[in-house]
C-alpha atoms as a PDB file:
ATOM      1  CA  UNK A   1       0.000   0.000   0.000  1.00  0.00           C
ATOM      2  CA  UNK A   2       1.453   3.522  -0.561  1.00  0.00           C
ATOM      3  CA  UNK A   3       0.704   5.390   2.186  1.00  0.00           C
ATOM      4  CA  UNK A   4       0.699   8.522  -0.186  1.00  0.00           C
ATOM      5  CA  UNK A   5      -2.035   7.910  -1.580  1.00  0.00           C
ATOM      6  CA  UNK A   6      -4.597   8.606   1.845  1.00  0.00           C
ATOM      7  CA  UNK A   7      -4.004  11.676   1.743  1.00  0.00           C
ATOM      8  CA  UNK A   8      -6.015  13.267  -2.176  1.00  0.00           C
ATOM      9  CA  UNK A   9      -5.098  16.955  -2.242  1.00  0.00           C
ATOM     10  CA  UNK A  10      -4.858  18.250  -5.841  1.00  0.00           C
ATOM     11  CA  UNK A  11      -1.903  20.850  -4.678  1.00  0.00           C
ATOM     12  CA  UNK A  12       0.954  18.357  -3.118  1.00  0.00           C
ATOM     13  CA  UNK A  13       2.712  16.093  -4.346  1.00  0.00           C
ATOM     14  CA  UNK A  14       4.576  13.469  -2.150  1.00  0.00           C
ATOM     15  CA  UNK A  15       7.513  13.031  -4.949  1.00  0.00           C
ATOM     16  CA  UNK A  16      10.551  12.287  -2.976  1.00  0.00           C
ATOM     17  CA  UNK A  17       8.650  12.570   0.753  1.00  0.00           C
ATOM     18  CA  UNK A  18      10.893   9.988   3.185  1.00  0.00           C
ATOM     19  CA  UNK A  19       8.935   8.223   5.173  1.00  0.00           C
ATOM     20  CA  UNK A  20       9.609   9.669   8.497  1.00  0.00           C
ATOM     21  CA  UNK A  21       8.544  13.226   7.404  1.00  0.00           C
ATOM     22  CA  UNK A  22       5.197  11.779   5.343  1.00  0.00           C
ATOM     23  CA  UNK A  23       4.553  10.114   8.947  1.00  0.00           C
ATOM     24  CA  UNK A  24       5.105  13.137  11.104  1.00  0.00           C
ATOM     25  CA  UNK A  25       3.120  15.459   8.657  1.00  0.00           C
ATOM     26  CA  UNK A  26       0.565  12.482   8.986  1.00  0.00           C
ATOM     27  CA  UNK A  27      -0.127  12.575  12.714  1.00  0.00           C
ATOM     28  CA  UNK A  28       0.210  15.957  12.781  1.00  0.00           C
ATOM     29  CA  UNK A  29      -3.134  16.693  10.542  1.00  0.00           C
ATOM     30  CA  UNK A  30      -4.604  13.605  11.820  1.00  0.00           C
ATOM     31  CA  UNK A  31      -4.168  15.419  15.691  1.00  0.00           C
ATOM     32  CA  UNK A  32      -6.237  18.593  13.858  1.00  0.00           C
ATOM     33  CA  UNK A  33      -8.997  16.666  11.675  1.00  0.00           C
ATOM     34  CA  UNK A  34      -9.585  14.541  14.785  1.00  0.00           C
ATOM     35  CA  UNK A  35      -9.068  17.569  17.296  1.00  0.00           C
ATOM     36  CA  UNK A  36     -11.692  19.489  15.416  1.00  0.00           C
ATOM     37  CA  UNK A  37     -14.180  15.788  14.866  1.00  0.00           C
ATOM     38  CA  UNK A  38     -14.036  15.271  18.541  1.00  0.00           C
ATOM     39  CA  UNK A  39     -14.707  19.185  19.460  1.00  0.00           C
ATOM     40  CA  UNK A  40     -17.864  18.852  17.806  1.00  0.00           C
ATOM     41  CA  UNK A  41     -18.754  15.433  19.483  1.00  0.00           C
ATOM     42  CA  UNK A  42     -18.003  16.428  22.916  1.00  0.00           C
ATOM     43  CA  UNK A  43     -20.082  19.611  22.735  1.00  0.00           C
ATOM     44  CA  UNK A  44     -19.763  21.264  26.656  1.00  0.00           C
ATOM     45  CA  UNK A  45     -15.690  20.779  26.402  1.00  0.00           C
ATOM     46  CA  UNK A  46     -13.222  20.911  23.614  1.00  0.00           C
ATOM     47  CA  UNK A  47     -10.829  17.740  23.042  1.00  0.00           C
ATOM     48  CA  UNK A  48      -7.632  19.107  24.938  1.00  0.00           C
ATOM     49  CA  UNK A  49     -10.015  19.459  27.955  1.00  0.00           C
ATOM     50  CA  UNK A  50     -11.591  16.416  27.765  1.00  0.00           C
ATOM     51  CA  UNK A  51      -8.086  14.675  26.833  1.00  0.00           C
ATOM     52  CA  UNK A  52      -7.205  16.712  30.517  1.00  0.00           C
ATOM     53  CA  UNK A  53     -10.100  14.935  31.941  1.00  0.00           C
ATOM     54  CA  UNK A  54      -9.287  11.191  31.002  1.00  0.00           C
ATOM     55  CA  UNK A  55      -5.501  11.828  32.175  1.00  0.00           C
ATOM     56  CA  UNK A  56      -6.521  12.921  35.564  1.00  0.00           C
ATOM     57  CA  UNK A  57      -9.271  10.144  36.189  1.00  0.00           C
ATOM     58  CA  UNK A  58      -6.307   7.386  35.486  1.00  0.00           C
ATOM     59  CA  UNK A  59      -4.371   9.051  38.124  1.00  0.00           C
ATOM     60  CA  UNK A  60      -4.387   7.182  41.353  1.00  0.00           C
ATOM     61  CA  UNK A  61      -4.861  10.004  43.476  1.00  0.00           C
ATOM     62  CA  UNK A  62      -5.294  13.883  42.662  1.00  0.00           C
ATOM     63  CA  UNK A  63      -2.668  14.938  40.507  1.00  0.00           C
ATOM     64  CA  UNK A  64      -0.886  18.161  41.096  1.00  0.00           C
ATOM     65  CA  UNK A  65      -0.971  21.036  38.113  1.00  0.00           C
ATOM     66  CA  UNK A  66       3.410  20.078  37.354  1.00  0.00           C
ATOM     67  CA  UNK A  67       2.565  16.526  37.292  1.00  0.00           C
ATOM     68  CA  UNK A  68      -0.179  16.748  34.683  1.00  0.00           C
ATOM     69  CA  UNK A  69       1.355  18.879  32.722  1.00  0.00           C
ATOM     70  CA  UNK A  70       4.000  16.154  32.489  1.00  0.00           C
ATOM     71  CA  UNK A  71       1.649  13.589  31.724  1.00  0.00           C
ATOM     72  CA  UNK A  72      -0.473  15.898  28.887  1.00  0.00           C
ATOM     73  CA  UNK A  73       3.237  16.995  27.389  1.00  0.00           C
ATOM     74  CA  UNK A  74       2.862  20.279  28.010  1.00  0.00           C
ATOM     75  CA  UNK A  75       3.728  23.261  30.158  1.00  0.00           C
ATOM     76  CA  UNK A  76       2.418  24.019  33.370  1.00  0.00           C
ATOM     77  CA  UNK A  77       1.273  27.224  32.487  1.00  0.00           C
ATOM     78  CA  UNK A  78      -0.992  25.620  29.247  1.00  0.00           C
ATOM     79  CA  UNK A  79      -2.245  23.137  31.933  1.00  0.00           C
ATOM     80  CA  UNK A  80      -3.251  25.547  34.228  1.00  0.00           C
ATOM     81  CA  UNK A  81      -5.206  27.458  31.760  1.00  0.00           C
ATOM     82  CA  UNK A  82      -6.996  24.292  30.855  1.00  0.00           C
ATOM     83  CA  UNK A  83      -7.403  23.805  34.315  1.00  0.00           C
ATOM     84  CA  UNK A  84      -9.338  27.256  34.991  1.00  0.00           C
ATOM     85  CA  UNK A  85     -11.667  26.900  32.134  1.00  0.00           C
ATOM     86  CA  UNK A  86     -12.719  24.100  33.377  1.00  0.00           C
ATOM     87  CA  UNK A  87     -13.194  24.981  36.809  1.00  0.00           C
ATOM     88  CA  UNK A  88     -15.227  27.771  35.589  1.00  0.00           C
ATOM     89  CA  UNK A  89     -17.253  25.122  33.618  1.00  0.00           C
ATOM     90  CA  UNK A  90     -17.672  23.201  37.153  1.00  0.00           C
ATOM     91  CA  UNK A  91     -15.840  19.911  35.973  1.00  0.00           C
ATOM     92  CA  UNK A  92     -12.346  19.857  37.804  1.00  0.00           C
ATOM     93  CA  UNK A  93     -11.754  21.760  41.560  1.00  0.00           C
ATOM     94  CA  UNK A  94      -8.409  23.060  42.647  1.00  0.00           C
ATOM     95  CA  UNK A  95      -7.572  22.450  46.336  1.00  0.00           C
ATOM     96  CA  UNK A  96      -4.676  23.472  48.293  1.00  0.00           C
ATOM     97  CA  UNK A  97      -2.339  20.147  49.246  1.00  0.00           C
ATOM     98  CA  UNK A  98      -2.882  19.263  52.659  1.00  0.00           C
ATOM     99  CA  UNK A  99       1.140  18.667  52.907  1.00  0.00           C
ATOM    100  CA  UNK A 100       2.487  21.633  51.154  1.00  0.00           C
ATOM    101  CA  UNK A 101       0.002  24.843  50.735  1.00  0.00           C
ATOM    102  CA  UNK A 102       1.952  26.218  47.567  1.00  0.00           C
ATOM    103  CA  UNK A 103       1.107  22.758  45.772  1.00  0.00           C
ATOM    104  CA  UNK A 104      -2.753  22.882  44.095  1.00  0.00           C
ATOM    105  CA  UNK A 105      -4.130  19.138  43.428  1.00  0.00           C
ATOM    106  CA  UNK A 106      -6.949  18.651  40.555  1.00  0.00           C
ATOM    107  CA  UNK A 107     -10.285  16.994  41.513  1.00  0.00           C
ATOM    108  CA  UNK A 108     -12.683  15.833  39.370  1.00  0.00           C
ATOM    109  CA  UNK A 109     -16.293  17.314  40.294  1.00  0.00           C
ATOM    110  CA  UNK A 110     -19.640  15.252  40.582  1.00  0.00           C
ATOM    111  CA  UNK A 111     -20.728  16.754  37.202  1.00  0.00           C
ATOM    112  CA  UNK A 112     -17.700  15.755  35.715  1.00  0.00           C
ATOM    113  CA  UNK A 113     -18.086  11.877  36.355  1.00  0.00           C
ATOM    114  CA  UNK A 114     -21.735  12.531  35.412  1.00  0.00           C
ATOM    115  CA  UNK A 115     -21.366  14.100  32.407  1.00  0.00           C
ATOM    116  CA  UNK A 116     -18.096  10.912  31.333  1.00  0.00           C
ATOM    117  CA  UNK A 117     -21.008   8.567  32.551  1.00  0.00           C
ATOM    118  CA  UNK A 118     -23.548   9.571  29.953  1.00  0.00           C
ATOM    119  CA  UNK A 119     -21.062   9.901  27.222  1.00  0.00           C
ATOM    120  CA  UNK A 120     -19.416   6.366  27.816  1.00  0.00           C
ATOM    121  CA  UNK A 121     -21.521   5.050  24.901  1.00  0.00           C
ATOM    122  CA  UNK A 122     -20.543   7.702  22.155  1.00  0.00           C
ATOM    123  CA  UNK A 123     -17.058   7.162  23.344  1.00  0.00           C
ATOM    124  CA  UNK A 124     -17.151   3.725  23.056  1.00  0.00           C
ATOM    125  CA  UNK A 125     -18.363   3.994  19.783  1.00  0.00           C
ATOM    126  CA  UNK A 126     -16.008   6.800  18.363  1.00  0.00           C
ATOM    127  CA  UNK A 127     -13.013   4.490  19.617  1.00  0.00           C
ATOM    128  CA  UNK A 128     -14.825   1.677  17.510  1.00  0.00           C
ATOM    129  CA  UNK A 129     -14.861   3.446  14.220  1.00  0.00           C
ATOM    130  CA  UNK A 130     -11.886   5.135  14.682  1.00  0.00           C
ATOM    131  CA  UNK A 131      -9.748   1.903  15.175  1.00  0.00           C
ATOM    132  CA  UNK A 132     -11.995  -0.108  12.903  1.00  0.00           C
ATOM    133  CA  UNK A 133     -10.096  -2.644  10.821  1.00  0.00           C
ATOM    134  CA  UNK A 134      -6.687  -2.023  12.501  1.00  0.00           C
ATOM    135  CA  UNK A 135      -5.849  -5.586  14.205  1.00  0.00           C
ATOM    136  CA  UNK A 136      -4.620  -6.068  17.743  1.00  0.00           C
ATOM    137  CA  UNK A 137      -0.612  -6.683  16.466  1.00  0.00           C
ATOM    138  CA  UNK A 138      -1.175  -3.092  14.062  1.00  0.00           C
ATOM    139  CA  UNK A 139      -2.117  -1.800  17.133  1.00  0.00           C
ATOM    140  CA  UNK A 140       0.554  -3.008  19.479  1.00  0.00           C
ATOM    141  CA  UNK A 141       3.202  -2.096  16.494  1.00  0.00           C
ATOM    142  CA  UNK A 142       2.181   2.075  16.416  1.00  0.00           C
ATOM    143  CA  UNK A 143       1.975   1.894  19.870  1.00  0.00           C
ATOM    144  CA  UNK A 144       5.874   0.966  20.215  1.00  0.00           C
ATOM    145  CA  UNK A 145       6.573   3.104  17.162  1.00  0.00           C
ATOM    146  CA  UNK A 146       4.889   5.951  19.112  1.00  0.00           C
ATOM    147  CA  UNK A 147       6.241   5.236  22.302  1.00  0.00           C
ATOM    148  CA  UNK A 148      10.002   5.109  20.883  1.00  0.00           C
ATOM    149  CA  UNK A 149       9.157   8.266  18.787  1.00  0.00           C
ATOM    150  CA  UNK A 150       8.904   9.488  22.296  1.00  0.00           C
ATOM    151  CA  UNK A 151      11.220   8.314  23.534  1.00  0.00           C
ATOM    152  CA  UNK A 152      13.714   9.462  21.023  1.00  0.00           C
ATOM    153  CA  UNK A 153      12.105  13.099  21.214  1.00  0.00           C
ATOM    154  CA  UNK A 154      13.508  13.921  24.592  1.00  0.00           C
ATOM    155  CA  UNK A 155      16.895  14.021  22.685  1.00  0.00           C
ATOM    156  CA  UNK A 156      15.848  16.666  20.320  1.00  0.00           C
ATOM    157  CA  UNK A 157      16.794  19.070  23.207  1.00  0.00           C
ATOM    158  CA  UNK A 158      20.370  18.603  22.729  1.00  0.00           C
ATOM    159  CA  UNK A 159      20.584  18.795  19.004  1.00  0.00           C
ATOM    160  CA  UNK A 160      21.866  22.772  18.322  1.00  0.00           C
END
């Protein structure tokens, strides 16, 4: 299969395009198509909230703003905006840490797991579709590919 050819756009032309750059270019638009799919599926919250929502609910306890913004790959100071809009939208809380008062910890609110609860099923189903035909070992394969991409892009720092 070439690859090349999922992408129909009258104006490019993937002539000479190595592989690694066709993939990056790749996930980058498929993060925007999907960014701007899922914006209009989720309705009350955008994707990069909601994405803020599933990464604290897998944390074990209350995650403070510098760890999530580890975890969402981004800087404390995007997570914290995140954070405040939605506070203001009643889904997430910021308390003080009992242990040290500079430290704020993120708390899902009741309306939060409410509104996750009633859109389990159009989740489900939008993770159905989306990974439709794409077989447990394709799967586990991007996911290493991903994960060393990753992996490899904490290196990038040093490169001048």
């Amino acid at each position: 299969m070439d690859f090349k050819q999922v992408i129909h756009h009258e104006n490019i032309s993937f002539e000479g395009i190595e592989s690694p750059y066709f993939l990056l270019g790749l996930l980058s638009a498929f993060d925007n198509r999907f960014q701007a799919t899922a914006d209009k599926l989720i309705g009350e919250m955008s994707w990069k909230q909601f994405f803020v929502v599933i990464c604290i609910s897998m944390c074990r306890e209350a995650p403070g703003i510098k760890e999530l913004a580890g975890i969402l790959g981004t800087s404390h100071q995007n997570t914290k905006q995140i954070l405040l809009k939605l506070e203001r939208k009643g889904f997430v809380l910021l308390k003080e840490d009992a242990k040290d008062k500079r430290k704020q910890r993120v708390h899902l609110t009741e309306k939060c797991l409410a509104f996750c609860k009633k859109n389990d099923e159009v989740s489900t189903q939008v993770i159905q579709q989306l990974f439709g035909g794409i077989s447990p070992e394709e799967m586990q394969t991007t996911i290493r590919t991903i994960m060393q991409m990753e992996n490899n892009l904490k290196g990038l720092g040093e490169i001048q």
